[in-house]
N, C-alpha and C. Protein backbone atom coordinates (compact mmCIF):
# COMPACT_ATOMS: atom_id res chain seq x y z
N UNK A 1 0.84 -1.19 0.00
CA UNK A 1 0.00 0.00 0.00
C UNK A 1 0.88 1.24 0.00
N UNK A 2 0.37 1.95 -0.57
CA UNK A 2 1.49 3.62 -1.08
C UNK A 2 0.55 4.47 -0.51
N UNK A 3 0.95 5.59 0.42
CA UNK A 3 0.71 7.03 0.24
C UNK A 3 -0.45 7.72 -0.37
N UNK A 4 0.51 7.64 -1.55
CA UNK A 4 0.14 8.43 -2.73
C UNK A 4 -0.90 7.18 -3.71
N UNK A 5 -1.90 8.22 -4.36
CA UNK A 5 -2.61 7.04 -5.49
C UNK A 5 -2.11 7.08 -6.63
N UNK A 6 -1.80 5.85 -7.27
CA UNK A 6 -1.49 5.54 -8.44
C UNK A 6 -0.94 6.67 -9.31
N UNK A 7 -0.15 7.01 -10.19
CA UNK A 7 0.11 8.07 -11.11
C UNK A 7 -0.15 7.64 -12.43
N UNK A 8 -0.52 8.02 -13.76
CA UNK A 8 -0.35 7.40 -15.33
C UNK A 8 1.10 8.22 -15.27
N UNK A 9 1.65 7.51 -16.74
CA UNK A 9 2.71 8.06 -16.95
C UNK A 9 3.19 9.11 -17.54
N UNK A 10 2.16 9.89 -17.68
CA UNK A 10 2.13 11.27 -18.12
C UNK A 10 2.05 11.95 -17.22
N UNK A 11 1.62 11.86 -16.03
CA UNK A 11 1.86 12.93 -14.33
C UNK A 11 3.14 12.29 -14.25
N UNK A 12 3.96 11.04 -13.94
CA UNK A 12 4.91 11.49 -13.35
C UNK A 12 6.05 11.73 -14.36
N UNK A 13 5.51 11.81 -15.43
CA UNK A 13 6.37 12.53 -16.72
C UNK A 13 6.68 13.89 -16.11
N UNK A 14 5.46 14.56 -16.05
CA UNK A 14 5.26 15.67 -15.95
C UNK A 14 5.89 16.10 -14.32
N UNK A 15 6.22 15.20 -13.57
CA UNK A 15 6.18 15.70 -11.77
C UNK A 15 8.10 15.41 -11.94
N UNK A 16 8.19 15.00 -12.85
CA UNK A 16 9.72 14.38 -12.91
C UNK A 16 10.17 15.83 -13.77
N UNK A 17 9.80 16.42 -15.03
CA UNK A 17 10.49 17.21 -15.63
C UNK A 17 10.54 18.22 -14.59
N UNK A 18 9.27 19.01 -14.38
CA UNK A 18 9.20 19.97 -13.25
C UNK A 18 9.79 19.96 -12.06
N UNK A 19 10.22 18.59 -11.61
CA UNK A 19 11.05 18.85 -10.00
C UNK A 19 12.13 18.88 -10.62
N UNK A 20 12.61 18.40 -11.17
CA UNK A 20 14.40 18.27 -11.74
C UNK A 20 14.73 19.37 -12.12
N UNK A 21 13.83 20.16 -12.82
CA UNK A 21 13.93 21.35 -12.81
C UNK A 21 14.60 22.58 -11.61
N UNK A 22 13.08 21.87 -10.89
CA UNK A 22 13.21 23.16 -9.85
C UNK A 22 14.08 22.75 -8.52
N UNK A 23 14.92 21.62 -8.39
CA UNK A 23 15.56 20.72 -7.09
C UNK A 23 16.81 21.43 -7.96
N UNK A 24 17.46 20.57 -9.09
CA UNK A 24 18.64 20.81 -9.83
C UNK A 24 19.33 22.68 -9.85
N UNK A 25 18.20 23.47 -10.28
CA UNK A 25 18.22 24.89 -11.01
C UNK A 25 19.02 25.57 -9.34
N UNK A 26 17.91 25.73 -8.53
CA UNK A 26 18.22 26.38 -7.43
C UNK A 26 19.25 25.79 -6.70
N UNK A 27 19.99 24.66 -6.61
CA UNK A 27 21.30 24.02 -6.12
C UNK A 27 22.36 24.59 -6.77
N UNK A 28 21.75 24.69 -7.87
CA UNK A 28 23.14 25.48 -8.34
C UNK A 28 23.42 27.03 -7.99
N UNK A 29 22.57 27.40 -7.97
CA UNK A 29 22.61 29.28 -7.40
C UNK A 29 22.38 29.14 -6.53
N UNK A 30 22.47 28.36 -5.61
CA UNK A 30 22.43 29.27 -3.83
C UNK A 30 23.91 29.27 -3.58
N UNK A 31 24.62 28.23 -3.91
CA UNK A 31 26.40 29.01 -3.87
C UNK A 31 26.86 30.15 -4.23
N UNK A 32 26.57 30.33 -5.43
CA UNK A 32 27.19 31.70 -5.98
C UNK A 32 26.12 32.80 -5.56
N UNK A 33 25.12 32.94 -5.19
CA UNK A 33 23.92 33.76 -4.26
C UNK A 33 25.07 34.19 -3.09
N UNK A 34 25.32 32.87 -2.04
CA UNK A 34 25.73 33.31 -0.87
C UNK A 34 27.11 34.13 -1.05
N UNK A 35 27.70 33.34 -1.92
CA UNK A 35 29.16 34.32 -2.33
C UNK A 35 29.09 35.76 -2.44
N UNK A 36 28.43 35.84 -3.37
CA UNK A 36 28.35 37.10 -4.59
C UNK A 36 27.16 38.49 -3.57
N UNK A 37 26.10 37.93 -2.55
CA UNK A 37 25.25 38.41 -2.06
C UNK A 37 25.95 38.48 -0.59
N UNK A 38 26.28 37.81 0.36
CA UNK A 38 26.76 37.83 1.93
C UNK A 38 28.28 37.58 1.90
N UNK A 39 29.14 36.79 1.47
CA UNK A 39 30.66 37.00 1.78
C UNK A 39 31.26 37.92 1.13
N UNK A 40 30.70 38.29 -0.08
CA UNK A 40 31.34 39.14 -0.87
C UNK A 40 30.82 40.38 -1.16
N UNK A 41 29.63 41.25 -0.88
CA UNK A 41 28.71 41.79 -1.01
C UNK A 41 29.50 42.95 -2.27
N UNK A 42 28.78 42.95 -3.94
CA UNK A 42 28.95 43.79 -4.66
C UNK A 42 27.89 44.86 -4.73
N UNK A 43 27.17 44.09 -4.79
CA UNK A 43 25.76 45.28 -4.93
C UNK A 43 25.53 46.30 -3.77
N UNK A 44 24.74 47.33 -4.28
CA UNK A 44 24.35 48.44 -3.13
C UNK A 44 23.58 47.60 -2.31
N UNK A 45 22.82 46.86 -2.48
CA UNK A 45 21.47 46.31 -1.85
C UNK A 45 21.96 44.66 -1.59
N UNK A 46 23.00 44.51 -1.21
CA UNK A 46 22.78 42.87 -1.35
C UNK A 46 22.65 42.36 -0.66
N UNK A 47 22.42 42.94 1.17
CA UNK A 47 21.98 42.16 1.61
C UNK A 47 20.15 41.93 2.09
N UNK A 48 19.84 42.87 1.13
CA UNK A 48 18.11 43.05 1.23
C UNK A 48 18.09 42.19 0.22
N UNK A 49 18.69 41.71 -1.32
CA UNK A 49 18.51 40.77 -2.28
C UNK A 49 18.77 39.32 -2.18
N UNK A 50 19.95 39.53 -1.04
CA UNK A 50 20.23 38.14 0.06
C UNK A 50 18.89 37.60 0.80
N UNK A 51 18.28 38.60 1.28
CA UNK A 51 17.08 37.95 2.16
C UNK A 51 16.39 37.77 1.78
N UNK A 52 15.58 38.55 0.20
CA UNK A 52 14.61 37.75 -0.76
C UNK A 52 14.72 36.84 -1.43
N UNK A 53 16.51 36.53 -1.90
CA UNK A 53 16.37 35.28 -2.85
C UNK A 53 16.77 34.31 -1.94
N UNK A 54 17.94 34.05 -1.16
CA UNK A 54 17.59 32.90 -0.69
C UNK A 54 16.36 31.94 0.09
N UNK A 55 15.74 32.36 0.20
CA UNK A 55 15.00 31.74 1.39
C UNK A 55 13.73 31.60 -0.40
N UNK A 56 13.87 31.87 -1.51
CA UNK A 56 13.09 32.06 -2.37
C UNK A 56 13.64 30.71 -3.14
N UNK A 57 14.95 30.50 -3.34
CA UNK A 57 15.83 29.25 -3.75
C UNK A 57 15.98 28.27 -2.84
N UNK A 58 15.56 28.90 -1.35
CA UNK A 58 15.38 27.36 -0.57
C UNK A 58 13.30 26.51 -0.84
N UNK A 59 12.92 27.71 -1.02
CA UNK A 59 11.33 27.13 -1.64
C UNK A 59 11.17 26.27 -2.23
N UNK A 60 12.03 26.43 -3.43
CA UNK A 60 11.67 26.13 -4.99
C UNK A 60 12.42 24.75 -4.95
N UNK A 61 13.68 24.54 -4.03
CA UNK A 61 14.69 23.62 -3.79
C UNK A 61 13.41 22.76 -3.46
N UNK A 62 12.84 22.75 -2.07
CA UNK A 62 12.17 21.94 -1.77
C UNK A 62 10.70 21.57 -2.28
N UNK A 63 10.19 22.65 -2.85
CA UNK A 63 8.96 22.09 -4.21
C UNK A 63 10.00 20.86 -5.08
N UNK A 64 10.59 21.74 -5.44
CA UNK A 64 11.44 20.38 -6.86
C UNK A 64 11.93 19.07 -6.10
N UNK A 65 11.77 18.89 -4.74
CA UNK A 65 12.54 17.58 -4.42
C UNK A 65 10.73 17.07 -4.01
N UNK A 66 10.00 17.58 -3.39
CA UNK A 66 8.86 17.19 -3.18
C UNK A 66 8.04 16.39 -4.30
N UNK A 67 8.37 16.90 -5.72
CA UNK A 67 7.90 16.88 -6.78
C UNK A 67 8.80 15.17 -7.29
N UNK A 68 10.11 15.04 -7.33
CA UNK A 68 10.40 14.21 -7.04
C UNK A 68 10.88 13.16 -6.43
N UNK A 69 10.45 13.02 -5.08
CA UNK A 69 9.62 12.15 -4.42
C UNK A 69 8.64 11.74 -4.44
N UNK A 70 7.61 12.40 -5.06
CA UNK A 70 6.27 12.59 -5.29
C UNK A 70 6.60 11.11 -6.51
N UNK A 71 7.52 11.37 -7.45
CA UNK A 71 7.41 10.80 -8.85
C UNK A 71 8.38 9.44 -8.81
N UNK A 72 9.26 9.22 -7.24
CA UNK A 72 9.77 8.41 -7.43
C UNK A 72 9.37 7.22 -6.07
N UNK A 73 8.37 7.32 -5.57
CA UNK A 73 7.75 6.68 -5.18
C UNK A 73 6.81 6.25 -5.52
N UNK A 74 6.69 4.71 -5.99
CA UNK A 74 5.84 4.13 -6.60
C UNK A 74 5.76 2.92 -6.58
N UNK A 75 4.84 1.71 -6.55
CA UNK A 75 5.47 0.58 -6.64
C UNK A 75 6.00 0.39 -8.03
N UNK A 76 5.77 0.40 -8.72
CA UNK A 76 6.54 0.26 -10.59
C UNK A 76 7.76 0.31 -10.13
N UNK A 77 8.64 -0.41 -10.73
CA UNK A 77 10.21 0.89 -11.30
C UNK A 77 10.73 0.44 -12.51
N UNK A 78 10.63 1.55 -13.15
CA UNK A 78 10.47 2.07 -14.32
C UNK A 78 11.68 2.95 -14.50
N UNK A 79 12.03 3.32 -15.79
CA UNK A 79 12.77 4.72 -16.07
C UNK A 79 12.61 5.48 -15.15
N UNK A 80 11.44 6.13 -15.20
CA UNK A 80 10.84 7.51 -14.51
C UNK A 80 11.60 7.19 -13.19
N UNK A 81 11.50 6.24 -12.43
CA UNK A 81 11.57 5.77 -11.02
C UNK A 81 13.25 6.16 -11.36
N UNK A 82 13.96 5.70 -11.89
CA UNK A 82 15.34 5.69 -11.63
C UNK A 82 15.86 7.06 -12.57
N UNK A 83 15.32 7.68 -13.28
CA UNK A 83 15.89 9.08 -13.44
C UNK A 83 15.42 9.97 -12.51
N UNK A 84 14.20 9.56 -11.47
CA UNK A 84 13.90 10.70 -10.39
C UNK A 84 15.44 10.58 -9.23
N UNK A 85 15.42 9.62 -9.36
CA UNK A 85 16.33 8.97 -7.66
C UNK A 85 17.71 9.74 -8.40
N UNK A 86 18.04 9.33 -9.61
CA UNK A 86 19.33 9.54 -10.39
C UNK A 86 19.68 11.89 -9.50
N UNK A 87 18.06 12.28 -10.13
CA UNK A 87 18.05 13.73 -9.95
C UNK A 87 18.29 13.88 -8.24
N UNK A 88 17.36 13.02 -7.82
CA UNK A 88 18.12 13.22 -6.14
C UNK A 88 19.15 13.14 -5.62
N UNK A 89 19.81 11.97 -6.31
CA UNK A 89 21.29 12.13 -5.94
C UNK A 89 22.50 12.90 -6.21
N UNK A 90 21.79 13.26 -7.46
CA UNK A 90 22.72 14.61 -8.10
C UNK A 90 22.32 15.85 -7.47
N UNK A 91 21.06 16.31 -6.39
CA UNK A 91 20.96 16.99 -6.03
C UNK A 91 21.52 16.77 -4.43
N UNK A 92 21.45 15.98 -4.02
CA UNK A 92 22.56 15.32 -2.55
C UNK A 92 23.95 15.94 -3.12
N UNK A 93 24.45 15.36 -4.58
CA UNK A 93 26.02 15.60 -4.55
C UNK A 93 26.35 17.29 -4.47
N UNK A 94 25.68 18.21 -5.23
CA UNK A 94 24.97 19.39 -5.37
C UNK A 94 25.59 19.99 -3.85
N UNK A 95 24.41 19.86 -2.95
CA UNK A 95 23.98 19.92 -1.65
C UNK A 95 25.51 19.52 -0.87
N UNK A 96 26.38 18.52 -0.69
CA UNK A 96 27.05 18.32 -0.28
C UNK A 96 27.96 19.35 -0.27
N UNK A 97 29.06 18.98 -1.92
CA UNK A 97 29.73 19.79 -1.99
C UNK A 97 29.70 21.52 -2.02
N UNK A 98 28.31 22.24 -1.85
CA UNK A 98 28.16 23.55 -1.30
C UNK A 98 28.11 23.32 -0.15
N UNK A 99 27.89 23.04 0.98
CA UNK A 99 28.11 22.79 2.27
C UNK A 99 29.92 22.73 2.83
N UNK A 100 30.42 21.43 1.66
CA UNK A 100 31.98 21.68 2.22
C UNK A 100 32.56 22.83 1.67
N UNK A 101 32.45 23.42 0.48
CA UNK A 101 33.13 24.85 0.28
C UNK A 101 32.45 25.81 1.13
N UNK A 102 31.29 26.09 1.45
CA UNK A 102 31.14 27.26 2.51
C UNK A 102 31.92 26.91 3.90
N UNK A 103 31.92 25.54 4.03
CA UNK A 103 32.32 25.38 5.88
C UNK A 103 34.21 25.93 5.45
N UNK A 104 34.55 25.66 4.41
CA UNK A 104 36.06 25.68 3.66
C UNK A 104 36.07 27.47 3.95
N UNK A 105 35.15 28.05 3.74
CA UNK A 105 35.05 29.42 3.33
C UNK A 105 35.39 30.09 4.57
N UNK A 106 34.10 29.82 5.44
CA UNK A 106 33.92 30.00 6.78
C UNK A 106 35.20 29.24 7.47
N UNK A 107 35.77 28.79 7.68
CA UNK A 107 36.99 28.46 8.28
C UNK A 107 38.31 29.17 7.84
N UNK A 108 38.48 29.63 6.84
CA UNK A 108 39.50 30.55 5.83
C UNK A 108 39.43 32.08 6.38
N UNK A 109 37.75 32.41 7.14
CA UNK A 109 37.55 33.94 7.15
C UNK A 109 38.35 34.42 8.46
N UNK A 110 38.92 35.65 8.26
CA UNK A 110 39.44 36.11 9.25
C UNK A 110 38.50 37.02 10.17
């Protein structure tokens, strides 16, 4: 018994393009966000653009992983099933290695 009811394969077509999207996209810019916006501040305003976008790229992070989970839980496994898990783990590796360059960062700062 699952959770979730049944999907056709056109929702989790559709729940798979859209989270990979939105899990993948925002992993990649919240590094260069925190750089470019709080350690490094260029802009006049960056840390008022700091407080709207991140917490705006941590949203969307967790819609897009919701989305696939949503698509990779299922009893089937299928493609879909193993290119969702494939996007999670590339979003874990993502996730990781921004974690060890900021703690790298933060340990470097005087």
């Amino acid at each position: 018994m699952t959770w979730f009811p049944p999907l056709t394969w056109q929702q989790r077509e559709k729940l798979f393009f859209r989270g990979a999207v939105l899990a993948i996209g925002p992993a990649f810019a919240f590094l260069p966000a925190v750089l470019f916006l709080i350690l490094t501040p260029r802009l006049p305003h960056s840390y008022a653009v700091a407080a709207l976008l991140l917490p705006l790229l941590m949203v969307l992070e967790l819609w897009g992983l919701l989305k696939l989970v949503r698509c990779c839980v299922q009893q089937v496994f299928d493609l879909l099933t193993v290119l969702a898990f494939g996007a999670l783990v590339i979003t874990g590796a993502i996730a990781a290695y921004t974690g060890i360059f900021l703690a790298v960062v933060a340990g470097n700062m005087d």
